[in-house]
Protein backbone atom coordinates (compact mmCIF):
# COMPACT_ATOMS: atom_id res chain seq x y z
CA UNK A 1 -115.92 115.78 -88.26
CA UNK A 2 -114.28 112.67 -87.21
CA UNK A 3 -113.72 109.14 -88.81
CA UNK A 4 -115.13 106.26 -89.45
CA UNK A 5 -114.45 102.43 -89.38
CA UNK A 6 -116.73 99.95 -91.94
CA UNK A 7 -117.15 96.49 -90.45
CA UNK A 8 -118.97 93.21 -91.68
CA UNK A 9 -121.98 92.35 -89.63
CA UNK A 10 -123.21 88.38 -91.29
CA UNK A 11 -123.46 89.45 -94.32
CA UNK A 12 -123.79 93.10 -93.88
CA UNK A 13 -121.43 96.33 -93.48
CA UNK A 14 -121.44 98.58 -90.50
CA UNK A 15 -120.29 101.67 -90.57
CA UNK A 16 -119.25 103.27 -87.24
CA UNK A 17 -118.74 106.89 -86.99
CA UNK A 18 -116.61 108.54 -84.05
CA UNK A 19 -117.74 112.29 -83.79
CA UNK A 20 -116.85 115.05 -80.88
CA UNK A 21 -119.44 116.76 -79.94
CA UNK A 22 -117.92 119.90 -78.47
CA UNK A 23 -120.88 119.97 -76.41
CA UNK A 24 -124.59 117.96 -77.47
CA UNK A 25 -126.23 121.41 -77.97
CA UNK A 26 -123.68 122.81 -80.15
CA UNK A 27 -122.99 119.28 -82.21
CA UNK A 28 -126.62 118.24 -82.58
CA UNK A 29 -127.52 119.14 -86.20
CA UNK A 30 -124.53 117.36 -87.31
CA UNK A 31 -124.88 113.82 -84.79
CA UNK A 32 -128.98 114.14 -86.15
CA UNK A 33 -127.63 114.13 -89.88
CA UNK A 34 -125.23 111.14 -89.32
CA UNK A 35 -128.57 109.47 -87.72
CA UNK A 36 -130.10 110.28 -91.10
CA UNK A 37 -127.47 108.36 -93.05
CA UNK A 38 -128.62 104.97 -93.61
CA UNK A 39 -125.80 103.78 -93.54
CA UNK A 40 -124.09 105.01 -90.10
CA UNK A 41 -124.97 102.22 -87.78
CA UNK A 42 -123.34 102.89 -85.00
CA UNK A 43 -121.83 106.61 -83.65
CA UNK A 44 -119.13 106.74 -81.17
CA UNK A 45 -119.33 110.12 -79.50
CA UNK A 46 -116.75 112.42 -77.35
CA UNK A 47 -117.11 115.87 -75.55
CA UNK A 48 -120.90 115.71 -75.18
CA UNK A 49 -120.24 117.62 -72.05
CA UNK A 50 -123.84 116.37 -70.51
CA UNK A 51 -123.72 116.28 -66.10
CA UNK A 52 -125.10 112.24 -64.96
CA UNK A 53 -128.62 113.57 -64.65
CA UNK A 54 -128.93 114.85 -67.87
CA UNK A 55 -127.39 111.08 -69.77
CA UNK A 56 -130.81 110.36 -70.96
CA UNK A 57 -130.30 113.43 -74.13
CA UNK A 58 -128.33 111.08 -75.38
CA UNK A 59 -131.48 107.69 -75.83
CA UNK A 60 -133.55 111.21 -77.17
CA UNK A 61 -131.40 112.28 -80.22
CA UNK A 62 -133.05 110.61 -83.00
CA UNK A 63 -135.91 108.10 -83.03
CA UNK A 64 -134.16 105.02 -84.71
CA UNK A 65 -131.24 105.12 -82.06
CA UNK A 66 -130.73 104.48 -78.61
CA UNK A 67 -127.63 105.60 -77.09
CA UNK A 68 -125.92 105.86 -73.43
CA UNK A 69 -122.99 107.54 -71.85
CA UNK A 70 -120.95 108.53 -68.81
CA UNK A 71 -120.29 111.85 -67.54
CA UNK A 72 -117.10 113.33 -66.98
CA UNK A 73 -118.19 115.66 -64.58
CA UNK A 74 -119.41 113.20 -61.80
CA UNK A 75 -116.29 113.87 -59.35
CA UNK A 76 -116.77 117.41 -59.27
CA UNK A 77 -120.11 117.92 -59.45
CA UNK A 78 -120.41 115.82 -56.06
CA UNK A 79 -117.70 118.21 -54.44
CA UNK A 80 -119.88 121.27 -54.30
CA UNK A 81 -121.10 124.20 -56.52
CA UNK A 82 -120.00 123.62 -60.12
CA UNK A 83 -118.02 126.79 -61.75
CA UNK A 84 -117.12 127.17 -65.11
CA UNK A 85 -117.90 125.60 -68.39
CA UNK A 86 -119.26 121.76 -68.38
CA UNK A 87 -116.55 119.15 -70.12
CA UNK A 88 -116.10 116.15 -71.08
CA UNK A 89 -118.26 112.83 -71.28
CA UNK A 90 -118.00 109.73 -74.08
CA UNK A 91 -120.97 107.73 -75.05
CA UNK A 92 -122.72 105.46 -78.07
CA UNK A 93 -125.54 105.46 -80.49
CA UNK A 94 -126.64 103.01 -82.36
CA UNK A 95 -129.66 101.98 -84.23
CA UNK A 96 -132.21 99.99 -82.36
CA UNK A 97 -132.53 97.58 -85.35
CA UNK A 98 -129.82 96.28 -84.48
CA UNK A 99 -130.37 93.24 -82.75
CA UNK A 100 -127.66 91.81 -79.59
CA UNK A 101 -126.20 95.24 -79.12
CA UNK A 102 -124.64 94.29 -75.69
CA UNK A 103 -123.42 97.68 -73.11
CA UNK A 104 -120.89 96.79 -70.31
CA UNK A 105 -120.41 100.20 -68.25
CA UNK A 106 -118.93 100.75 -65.36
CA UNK A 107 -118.51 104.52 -63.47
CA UNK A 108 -116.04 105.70 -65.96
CA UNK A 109 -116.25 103.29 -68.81
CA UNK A 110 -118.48 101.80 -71.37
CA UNK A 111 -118.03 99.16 -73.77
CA UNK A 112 -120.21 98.10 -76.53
């Protein structure tokens, strides 16, 4: 599924979870059930293959997180008509309760 780092937070552990998607649709159940671990605070995910305008599927996965990305597929889908499959895309989650979660993101990067 992927791996995961366990980090102190004052006083507290954190466990962050890196997970590729192969696509949000088809990695869902599975990013929803790491959501329902309480003790996955934070999920680093790859391959969500989601266009810019559709980002927002990624603040809508599971109530207690919030979560952003970038696209992959920016470049291209400004050149013209979009062919093939989609690809592509990184982003976070993370729960809300955490307090002085911080995102830096640029067009092709994000840092949390």
């Amino acid at each position: 599924m992927g791996f995961f780092i366990i980090v102190a937070m004052a006083n507290a552990v954190a466990k962050i979870v890196s997970y590729n998607l192969h696509g949000l649709n088809n990695g869902r159940s599975c990013l929803v059930d790491l959501c329902n671990d309480p003790d996955v605070n934070i999920i680093a995910v790859q391959e969500h293959w989601l266009s810019p305008d559709k980002l927002f599927l990624l603040n809508e996965v599971h109530p207690d997180f919030s979560g952003c990305g970038v696209s992959a597929m920016s470049n291209k889908l400004v050149t013209g008509v979009f062919h093939g499959r989609p690809y592509g895309g990184v982003g976070f989650l993370w729960r809300r309760k955490l307090s002085g979660v911080r995102i830096g993101q640029s067009r092709s990067r994000i840092l949390l």
